[in-house]
Protein backbone atom coordinates (compact mmCIF):
# COMPACT_ATOMS: atom_id res chain seq x y z
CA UNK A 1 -56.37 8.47 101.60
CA UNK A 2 -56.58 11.32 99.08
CA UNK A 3 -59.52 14.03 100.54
CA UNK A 4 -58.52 16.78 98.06
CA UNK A 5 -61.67 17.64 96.08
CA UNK A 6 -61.01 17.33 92.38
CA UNK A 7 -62.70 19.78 89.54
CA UNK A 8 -64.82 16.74 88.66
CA UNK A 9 -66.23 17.04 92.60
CA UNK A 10 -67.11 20.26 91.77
CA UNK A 11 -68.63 20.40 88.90
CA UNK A 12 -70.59 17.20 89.58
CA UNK A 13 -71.87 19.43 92.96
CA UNK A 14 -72.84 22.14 91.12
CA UNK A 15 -75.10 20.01 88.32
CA UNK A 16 -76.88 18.23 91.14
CA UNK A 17 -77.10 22.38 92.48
CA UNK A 18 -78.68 23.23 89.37
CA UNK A 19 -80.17 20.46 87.17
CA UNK A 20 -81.22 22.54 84.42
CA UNK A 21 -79.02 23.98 81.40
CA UNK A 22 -76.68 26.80 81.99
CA UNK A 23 -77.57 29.05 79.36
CA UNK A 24 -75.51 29.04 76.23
CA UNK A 25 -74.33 32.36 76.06
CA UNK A 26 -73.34 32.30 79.95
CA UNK A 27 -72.04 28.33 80.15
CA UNK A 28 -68.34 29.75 79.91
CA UNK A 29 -68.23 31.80 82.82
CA UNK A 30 -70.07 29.72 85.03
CA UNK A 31 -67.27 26.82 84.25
CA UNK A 32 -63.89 29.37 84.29
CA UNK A 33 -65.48 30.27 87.71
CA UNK A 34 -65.86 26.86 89.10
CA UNK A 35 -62.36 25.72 88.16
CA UNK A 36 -60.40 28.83 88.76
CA UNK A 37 -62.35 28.95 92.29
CA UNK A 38 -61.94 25.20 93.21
CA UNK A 39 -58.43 25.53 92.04
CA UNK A 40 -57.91 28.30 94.44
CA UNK A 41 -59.80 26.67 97.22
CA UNK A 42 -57.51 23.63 97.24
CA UNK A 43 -54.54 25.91 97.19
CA UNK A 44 -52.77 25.93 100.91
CA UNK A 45 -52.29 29.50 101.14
CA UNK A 46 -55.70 30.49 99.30
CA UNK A 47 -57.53 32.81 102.42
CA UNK A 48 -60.87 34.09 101.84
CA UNK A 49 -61.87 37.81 102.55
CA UNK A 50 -64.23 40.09 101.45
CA UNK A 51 -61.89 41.92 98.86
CA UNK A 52 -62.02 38.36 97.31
CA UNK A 53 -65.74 37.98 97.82
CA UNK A 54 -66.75 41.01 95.85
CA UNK A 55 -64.39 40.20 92.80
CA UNK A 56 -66.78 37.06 92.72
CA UNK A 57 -69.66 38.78 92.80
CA UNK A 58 -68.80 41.84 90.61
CA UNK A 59 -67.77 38.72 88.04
CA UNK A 60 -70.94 36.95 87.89
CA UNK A 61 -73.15 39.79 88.27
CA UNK A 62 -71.36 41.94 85.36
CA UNK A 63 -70.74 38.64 83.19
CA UNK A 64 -74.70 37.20 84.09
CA UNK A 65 -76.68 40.85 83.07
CA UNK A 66 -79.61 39.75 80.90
CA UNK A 67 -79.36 35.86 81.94
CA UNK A 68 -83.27 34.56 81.60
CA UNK A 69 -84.97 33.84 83.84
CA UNK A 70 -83.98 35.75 86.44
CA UNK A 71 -84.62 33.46 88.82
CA UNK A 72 -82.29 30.97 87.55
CA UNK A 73 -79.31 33.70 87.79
CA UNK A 74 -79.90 33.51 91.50
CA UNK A 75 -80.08 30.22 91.46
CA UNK A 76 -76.66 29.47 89.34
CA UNK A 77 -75.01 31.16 92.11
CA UNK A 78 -76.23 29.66 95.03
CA UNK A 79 -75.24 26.63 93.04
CA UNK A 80 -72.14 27.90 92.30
CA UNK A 81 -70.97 28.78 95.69
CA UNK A 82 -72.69 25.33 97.42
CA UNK A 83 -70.24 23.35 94.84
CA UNK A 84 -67.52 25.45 95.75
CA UNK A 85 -68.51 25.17 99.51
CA UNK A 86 -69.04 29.04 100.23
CA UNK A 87 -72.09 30.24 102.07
CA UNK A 88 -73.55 32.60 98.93
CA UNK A 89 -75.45 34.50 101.99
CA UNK A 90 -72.16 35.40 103.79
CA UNK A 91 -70.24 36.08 99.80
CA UNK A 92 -73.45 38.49 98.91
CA UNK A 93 -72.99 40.68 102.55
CA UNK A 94 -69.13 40.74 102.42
CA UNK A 95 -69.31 42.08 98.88
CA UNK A 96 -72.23 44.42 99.63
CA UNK A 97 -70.11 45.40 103.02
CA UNK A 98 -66.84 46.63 100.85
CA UNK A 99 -69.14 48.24 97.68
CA UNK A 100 -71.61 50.16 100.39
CA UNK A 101 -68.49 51.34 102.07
CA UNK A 102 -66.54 52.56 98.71
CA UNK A 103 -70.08 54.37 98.10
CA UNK A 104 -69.78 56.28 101.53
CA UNK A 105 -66.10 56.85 101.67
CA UNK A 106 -64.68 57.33 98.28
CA UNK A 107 -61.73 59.47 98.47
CA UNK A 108 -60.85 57.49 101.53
CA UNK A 109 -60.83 54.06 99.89
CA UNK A 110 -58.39 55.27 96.95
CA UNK A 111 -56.23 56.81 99.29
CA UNK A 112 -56.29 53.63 100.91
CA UNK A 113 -55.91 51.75 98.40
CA UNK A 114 -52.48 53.26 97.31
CA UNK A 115 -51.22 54.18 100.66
CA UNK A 116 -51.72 52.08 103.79
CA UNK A 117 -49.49 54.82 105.91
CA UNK A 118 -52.28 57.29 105.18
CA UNK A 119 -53.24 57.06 108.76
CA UNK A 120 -57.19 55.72 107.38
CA UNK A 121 -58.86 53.25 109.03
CA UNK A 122 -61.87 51.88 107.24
CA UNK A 123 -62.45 48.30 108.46
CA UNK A 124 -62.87 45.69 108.10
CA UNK A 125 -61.01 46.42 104.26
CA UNK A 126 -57.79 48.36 105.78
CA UNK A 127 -57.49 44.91 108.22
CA UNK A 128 -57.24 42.91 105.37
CA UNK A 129 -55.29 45.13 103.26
CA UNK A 130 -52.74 45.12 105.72
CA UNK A 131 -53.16 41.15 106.21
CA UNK A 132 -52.14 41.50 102.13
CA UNK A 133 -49.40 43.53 102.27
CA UNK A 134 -47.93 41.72 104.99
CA UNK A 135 -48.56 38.11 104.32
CA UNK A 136 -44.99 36.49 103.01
CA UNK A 137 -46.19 34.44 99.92
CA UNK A 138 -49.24 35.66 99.59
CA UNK A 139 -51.70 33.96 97.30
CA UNK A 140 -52.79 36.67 94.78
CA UNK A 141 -56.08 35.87 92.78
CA UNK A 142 -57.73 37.23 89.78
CA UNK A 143 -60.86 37.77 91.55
CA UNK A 144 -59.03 39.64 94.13
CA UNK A 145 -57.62 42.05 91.30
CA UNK A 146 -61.05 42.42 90.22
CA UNK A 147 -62.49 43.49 93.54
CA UNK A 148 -59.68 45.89 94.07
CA UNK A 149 -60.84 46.88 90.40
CA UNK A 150 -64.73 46.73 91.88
CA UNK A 151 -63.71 49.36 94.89
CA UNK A 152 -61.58 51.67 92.53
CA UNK A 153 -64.83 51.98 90.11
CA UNK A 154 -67.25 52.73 92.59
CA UNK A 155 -64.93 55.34 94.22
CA UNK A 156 -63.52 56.84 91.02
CA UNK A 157 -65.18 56.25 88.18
CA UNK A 158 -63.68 59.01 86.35
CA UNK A 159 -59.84 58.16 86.98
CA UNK A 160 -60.86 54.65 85.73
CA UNK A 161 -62.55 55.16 82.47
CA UNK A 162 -58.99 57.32 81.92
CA UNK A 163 -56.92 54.54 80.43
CA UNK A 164 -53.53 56.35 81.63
CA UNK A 165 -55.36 56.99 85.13
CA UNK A 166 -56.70 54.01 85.40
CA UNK A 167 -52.76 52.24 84.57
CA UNK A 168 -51.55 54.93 87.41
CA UNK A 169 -53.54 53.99 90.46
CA UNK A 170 -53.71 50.01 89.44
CA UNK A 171 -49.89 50.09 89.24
CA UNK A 172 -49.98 52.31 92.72
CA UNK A 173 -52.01 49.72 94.41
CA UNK A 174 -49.90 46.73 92.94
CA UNK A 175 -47.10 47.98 94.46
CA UNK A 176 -48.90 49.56 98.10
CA UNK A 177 -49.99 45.78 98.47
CA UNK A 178 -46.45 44.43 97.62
CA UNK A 179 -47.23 41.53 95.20
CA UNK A 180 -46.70 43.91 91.81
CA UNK A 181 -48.71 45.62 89.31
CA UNK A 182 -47.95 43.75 86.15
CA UNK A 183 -50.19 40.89 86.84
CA UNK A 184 -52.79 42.94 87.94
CA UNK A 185 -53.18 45.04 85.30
CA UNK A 186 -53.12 42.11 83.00
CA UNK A 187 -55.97 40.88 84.62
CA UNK A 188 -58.01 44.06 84.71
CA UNK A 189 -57.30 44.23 80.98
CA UNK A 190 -58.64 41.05 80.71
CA UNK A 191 -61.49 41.31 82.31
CA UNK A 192 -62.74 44.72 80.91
CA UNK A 193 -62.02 43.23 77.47
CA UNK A 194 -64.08 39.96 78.38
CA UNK A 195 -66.95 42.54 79.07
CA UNK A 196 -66.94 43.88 76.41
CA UNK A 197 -66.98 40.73 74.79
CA UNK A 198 -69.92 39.18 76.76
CA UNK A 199 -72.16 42.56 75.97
CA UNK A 200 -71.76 42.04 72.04
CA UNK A 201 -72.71 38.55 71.92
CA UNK A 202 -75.21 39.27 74.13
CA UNK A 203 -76.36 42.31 71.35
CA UNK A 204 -76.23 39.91 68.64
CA UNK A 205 -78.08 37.54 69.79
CA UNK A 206 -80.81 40.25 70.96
CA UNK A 207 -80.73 41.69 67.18
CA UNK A 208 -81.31 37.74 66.44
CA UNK A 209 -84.24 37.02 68.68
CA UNK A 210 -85.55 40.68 67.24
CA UNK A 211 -84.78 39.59 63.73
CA UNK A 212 -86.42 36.70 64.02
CA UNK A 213 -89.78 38.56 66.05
CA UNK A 214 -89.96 40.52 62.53
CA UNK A 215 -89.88 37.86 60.21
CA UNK A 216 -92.98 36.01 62.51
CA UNK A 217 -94.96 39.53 62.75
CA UNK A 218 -94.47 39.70 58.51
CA UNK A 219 -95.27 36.26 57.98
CA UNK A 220 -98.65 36.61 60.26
CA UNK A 221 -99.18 40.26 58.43
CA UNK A 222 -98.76 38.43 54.74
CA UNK A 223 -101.49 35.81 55.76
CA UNK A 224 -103.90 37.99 57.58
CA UNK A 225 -103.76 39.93 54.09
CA UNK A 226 -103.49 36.81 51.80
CA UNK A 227 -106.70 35.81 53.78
CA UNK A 228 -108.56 38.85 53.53
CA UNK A 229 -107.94 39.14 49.75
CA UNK A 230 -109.17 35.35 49.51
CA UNK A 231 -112.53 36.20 51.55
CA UNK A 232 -112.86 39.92 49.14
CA UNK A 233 -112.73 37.58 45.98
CA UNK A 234 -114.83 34.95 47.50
CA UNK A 235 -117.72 37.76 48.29
C-alpha cells in the first residue's frame, strides 16, 4: 500500500487548517511553499534543522508583511506547517534560536559560515553545519540557502547589500559547506528579486485602495456641497 502523502494531501490539510481565502496578493507563496515543502518532506534524504527552519520563516514573514488581518497571517502558518506536519511552535524557536544568536555573535557566525576550521563553536548551528558539510549526498534546499542568506543579513548587513560582497561570502559558504555556490546564489537572486517583486504589488495595490479612498472622500465632499447649495436656494 502506497503511504506517501501526495501534494493533493497537503493542500487538502491545509484548507481544512484554514477555511477562509488566502489573500490574493499572498495566494502564490502560500502554495510554492506547500509544494516545494511537501516535496522536500517526502524526499528520503530531506533532514530538518534549524538552518532550514529559519529559511521558512524568514520566507513567509518577508513575503506575508502587510497580510490583513493580522491574525490570519498567524494563522496561515500554523496552517501551513500542520499540513506539512511541522510543529509551527518548535519552527518559530529554532528560527528565533539561529537569528538571536547571529544578533549576539556576528563576526563569529560569518567566520563560521565560511570556515568551519576556524576553531568557533556556536551550537547548536556549527553541529549542523558540520552535519552539512559532511553528509555524502546531502539534500540541499532553497529554504536552506535562504536561512544561510537570513544569518549572513543579520550579521553583515553591509557586506550583503554590496552586490560583489554579497557574491564573495555566498560563493565562500557554498563551497565551506561542500555542495557549491552556483545554486545558491541563484536562489538568493531569486529570492531578493521575488521581494522586490512582492513589495511593488503590494505598493500598487496600496496606491489603489488610496486612490479609491479619494475618489469616495470627493464624491461625499461634491454632495455635502451639492446639498448645501440645494438647501441656500431653497431658503
Amino acid at each position: 500500500m502506497n503511504t506517501v502523502r501526495t501534494v493533493s494531501d497537503t493542500k487538502k490539510d491545509f484548507y481544512l487548517a484554514f477555511p477562509k481565502p488566502v489573500n490574493q496578493v499572498y495566494r502564490r507563496v502560500v502554495d510554492e511553499l506547500l509544494v516545494e515543502i511537501h516535496l522536500l518532506k517526502v524526499n528520503q534524504t530531506f533532514v530538518y534543522d534549524a538552518i532550514f527552519a529559519l529559511g521558512f520563516v524568514t520566507t513567509f514573514d518577508r513575503f506575508t508583511v502587510g497580510y490583513k488581518p493580522e491574525t490570519d497571517r498567524f494563522a496561515v502558518f500554523h496552517a501551513l506547517c500542520s499540513a506539512l506536519q511541522f510543529d509551527s511552535d518548535r519552527i518559530r524557536q529554532d528560527a528565533t534560536t539561529l537569528s538571536d544568536l547571529a544578533t549576539r555573535s556576528p563576526q563569529e557566525i560569518k567566520t563560521l559560515l565560511t570556515s568551519l576550521d576556524s576553531g568557533i563553536n556556536l551550537e547548536p548551528l556549527s553541529g549542523q553545519l558540520k552535519t552539512i558539510a559532511n553528509k555524502e549526498n546531502f539534500k540541499y534546499s532553497r529554504l536552506l540557502g535562504v536561512g544561510l542568506y537570513a544569518l549572513l543579513e543579520i550579521s553583515d548587513p553591509d557586506d550583503i547589500a554590496d552586490s560583489t560582497k554579497r557574491e564573495e561570502v555566498i560563493k565562500l559558504v557554498g563551497e565551506t559547506l561542500k555542495f557549491g555556490s552556483d545554486r545558491l546564489l541563484k536562489d538568493i537572486d531569486l529570492y531578493r528579486s521575488n521581494l522586490d517583486k512582492i513589495e511593488q504589488a503590494r505598493q500598487m495595490i496600496a496606491d489603489m485602495v488610496e486612490a479609491e479612498r479619494k475618489k469616495r472622500a470627493q464624491k461625499e465632499t461634491a454632495s455635502i456641497s451639492a446639498a448645501s447649495t440645494e438647501t441656500n436656494e431653497n431658503t
